[in-house]
N, C-alpha and C. Protein backbone atom coordinates (compact mmCIF):
# COMPACT_ATOMS: atom_id res chain seq x y z
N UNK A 1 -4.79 -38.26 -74.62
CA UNK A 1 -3.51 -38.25 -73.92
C UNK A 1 -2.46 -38.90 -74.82
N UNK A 2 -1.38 -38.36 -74.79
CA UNK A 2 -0.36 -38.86 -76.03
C UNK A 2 0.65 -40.07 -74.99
N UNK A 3 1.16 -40.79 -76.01
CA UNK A 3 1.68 -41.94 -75.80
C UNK A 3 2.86 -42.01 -74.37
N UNK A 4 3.56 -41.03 -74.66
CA UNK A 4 4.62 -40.74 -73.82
C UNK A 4 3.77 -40.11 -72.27
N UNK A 5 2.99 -39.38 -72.15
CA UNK A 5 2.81 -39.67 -70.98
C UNK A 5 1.59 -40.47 -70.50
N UNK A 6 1.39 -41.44 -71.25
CA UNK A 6 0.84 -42.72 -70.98
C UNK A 6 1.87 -43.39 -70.49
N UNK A 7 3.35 -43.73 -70.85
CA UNK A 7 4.24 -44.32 -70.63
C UNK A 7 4.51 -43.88 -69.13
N UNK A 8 4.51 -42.29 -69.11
CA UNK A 8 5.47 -42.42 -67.93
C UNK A 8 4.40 -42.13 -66.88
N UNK A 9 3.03 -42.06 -66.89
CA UNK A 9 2.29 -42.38 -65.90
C UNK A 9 2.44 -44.24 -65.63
N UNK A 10 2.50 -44.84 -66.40
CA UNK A 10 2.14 -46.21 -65.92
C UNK A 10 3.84 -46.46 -65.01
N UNK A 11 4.44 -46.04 -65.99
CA UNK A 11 6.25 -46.61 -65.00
C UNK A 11 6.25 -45.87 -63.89
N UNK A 12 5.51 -45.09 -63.36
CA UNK A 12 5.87 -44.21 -62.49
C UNK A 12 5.14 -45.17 -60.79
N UNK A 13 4.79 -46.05 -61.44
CA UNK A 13 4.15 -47.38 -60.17
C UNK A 13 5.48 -48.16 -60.03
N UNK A 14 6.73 -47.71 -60.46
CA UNK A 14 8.13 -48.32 -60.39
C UNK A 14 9.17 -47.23 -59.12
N UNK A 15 8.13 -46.13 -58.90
CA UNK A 15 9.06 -45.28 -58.15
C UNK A 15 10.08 -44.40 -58.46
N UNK A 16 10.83 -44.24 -59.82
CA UNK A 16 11.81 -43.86 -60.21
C UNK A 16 12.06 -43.27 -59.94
N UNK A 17 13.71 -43.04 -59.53
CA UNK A 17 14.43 -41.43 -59.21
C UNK A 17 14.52 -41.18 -60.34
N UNK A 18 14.54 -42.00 -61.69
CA UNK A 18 15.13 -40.95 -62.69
C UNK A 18 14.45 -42.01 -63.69
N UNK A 19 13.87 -40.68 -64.86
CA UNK A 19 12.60 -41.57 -65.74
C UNK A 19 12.92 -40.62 -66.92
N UNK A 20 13.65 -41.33 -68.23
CA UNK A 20 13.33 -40.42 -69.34
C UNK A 20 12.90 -41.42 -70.48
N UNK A 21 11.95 -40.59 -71.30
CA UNK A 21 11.44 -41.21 -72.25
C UNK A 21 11.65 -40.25 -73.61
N UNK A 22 12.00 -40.77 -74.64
CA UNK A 22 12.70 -40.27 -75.60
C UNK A 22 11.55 -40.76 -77.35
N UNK A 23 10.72 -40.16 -77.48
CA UNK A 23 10.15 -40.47 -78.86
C UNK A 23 11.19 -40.52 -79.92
N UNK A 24 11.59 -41.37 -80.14
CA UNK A 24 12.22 -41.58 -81.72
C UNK A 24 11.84 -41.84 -83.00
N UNK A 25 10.60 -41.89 -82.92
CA UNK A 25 9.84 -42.27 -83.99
C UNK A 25 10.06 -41.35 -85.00
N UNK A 26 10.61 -39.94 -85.05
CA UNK A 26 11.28 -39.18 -86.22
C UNK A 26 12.54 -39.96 -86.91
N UNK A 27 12.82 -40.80 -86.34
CA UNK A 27 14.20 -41.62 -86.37
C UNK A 27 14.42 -42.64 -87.96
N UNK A 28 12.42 -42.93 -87.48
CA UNK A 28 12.18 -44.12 -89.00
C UNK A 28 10.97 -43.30 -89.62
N UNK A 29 11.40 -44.12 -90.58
CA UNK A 29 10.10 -44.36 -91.95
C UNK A 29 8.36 -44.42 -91.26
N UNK A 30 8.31 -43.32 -90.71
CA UNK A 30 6.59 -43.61 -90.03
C UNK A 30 5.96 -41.51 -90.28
N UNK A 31 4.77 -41.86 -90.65
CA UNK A 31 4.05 -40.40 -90.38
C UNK A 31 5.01 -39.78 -89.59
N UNK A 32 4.96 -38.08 -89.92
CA UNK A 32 5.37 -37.15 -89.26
C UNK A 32 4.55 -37.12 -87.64
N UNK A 33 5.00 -36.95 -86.68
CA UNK A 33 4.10 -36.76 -85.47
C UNK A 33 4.18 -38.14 -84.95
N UNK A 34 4.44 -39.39 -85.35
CA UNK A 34 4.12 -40.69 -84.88
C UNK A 34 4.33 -41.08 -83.27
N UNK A 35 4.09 -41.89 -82.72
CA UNK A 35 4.28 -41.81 -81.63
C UNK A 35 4.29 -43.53 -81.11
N UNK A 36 5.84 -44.38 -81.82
CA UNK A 36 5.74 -45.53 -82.20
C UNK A 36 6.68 -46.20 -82.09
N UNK A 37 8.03 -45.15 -81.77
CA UNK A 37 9.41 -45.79 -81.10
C UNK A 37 10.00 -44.94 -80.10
N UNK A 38 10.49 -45.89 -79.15
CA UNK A 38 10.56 -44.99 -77.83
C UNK A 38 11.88 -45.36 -77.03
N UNK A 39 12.53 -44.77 -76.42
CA UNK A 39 13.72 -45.37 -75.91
C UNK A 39 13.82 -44.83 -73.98
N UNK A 40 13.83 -45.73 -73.44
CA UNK A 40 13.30 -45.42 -71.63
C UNK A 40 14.57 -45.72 -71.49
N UNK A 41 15.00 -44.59 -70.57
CA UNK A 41 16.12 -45.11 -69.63
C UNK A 41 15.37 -44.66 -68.05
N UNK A 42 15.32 -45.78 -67.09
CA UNK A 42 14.19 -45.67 -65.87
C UNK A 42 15.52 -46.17 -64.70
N UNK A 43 15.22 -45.34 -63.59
CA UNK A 43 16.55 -45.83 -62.58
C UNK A 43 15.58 -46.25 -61.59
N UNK A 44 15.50 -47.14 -60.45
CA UNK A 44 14.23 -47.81 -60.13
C UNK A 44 14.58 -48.69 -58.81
N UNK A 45 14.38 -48.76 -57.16
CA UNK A 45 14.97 -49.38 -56.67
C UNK A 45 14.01 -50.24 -56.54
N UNK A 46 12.69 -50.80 -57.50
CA UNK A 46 12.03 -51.41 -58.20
C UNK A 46 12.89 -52.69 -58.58
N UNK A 47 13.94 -52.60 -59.25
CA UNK A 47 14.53 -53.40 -59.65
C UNK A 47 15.62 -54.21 -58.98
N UNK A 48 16.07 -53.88 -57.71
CA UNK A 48 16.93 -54.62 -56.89
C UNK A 48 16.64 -56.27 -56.95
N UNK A 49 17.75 -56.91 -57.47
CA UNK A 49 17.43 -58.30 -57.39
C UNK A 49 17.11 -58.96 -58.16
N UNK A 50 16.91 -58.20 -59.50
CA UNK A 50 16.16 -58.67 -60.65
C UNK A 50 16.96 -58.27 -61.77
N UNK A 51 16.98 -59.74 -62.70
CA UNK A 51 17.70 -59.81 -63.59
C UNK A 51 17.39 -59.12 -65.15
N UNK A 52 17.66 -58.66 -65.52
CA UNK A 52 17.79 -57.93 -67.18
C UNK A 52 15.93 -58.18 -67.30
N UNK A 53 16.55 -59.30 -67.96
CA UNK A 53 14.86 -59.88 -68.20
C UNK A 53 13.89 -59.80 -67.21
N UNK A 54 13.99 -59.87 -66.47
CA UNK A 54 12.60 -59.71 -65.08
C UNK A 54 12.62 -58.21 -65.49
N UNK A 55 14.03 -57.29 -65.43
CA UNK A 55 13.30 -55.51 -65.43
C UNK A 55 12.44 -55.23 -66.65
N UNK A 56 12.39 -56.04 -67.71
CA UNK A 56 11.85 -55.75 -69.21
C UNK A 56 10.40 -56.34 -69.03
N UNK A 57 10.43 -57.57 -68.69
CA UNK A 57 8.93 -57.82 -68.24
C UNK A 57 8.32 -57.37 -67.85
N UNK A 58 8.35 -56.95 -66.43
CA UNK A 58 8.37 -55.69 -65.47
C UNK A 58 7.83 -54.54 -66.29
N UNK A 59 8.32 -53.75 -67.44
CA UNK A 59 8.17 -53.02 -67.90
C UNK A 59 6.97 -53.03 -69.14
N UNK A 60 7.30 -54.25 -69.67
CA UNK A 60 6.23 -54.62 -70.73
C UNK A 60 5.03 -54.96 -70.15
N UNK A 61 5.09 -55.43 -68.89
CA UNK A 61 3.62 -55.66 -68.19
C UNK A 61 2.99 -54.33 -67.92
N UNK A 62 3.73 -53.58 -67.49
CA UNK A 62 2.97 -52.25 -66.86
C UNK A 62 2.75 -51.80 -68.64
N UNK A 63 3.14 -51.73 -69.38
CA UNK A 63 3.04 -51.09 -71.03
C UNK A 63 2.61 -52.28 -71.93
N UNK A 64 1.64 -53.37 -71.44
CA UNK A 64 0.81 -54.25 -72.24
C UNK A 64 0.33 -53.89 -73.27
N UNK A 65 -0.61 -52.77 -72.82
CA UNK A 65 -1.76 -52.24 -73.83
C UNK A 65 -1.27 -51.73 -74.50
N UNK A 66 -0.59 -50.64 -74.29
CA UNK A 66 0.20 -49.95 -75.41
C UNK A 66 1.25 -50.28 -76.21
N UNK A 67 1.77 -51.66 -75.66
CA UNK A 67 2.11 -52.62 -76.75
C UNK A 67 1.44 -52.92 -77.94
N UNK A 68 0.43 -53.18 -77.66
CA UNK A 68 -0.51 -53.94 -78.93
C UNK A 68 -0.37 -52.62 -79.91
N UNK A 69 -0.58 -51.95 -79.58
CA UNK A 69 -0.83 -49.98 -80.13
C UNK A 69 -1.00 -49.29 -79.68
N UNK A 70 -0.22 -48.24 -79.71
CA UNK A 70 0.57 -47.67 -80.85
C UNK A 70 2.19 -47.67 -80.92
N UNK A 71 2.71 -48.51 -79.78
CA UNK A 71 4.25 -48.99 -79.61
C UNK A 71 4.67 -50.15 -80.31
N UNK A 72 5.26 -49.32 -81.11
CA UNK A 72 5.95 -50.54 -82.09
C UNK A 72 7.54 -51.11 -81.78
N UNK A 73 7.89 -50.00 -81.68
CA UNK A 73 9.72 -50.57 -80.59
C UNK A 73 9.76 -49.43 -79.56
N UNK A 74 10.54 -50.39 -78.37
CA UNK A 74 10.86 -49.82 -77.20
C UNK A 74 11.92 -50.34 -76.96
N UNK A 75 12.97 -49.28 -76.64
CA UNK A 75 14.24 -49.56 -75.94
C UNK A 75 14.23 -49.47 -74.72
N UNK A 76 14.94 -50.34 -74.00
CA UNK A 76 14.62 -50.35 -72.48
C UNK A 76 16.05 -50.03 -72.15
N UNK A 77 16.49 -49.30 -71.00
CA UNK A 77 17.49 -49.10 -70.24
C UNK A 77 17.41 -48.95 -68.60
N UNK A 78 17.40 -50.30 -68.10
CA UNK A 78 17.09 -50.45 -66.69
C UNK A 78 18.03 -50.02 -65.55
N UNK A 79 18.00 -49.15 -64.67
CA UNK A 79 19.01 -49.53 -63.75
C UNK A 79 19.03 -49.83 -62.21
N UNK A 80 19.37 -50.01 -61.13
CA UNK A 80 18.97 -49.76 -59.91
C UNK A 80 19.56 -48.30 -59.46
N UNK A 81 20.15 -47.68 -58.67
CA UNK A 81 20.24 -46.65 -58.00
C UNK A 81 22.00 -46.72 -57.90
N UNK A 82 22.33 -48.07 -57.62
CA UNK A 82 23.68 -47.79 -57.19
C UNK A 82 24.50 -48.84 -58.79
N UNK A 83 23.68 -49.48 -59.96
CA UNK A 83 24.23 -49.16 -60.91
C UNK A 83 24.65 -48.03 -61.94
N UNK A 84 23.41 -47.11 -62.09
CA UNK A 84 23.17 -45.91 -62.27
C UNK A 84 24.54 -45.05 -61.95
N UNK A 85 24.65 -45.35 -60.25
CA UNK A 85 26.07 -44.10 -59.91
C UNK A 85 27.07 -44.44 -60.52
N UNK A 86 27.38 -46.34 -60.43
CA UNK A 86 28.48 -46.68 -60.70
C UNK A 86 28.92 -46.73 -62.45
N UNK A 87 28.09 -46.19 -63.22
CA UNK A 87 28.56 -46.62 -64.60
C UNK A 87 28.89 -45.31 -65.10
N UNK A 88 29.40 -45.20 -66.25
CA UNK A 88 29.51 -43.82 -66.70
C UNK A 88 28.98 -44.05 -68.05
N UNK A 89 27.31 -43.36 -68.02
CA UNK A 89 26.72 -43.94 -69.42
C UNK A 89 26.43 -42.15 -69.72
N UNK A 90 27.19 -42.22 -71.44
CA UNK A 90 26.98 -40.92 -71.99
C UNK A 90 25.85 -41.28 -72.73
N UNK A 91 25.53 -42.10 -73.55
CA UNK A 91 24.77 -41.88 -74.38
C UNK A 91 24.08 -43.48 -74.95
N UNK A 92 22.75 -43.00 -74.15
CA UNK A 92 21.78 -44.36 -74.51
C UNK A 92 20.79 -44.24 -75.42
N UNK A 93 20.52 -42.92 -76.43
CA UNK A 93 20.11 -43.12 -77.88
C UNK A 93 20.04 -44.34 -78.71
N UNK A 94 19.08 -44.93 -79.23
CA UNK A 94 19.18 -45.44 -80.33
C UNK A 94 20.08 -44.78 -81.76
N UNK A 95 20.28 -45.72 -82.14
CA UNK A 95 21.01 -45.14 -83.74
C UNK A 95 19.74 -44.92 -84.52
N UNK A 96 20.10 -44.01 -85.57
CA UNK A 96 19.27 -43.64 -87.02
C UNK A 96 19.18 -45.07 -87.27
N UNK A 97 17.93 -44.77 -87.59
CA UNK A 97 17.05 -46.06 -89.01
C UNK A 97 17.72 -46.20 -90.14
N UNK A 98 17.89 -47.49 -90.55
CA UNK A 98 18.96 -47.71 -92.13
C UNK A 98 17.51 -48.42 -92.63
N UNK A 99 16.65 -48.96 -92.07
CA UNK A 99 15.79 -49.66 -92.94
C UNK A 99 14.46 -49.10 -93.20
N UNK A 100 13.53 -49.72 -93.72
CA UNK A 100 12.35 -49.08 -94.01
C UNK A 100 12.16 -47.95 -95.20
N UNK A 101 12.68 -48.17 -95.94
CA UNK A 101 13.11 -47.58 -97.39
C UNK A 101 13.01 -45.36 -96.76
N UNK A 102 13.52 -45.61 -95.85
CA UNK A 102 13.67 -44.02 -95.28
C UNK A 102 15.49 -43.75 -96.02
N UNK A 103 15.06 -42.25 -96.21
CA UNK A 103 16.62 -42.14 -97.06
C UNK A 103 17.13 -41.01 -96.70
């Protein structure tokens, strides 16, 4: 089973109306195919009440294991339901890799 829907089976014990997971690992300096940077934007009424850091914990607990390996960075983008409506977010991409001697 590949990484990403390892990811979004485990977040999916969060309820989400809205769950995307984004492999970026073409992004850096890693094997073709890698499966090692990831960027979540998860909308979650999971999260009511809970501050930045509690939603990331939250998240890193349910994605422990796959912390250790084969997740090397994860971007988190938390929201509740009625931050979500209220913001106007175009674009929660990570930027291109400048490091890691990738050129």
């Amino acid at each position: 089973m590949n990484t990403e829907t390892q990811i979004n089976q485990r977040l999916a014990e969060l309820n989400p109306s809205y769950l995307r997971i984004e492999n970026e690992s073409y992004k850096h300096n890693v094997p073709k195919n890698s499966e090692t940077h990831f960027n979540v934007v998860i909308v979650s009424e999971a999260f009511n009440n809970l501050s930045l850091i509690k939603r990331h914990q939250t998240i890193y607990g349910l994605l422990s294991e796959l912390m250790k390996n084969p997740i090397h960075a994860l971007a988190l983008h938390t929201f509740t339901s009625k931050e979500w409506e209220s913001q106007k977010i175009d674009n929660l991409s990570s930027p291109e890799c400048l490091g890691g001697g990738k050129k």
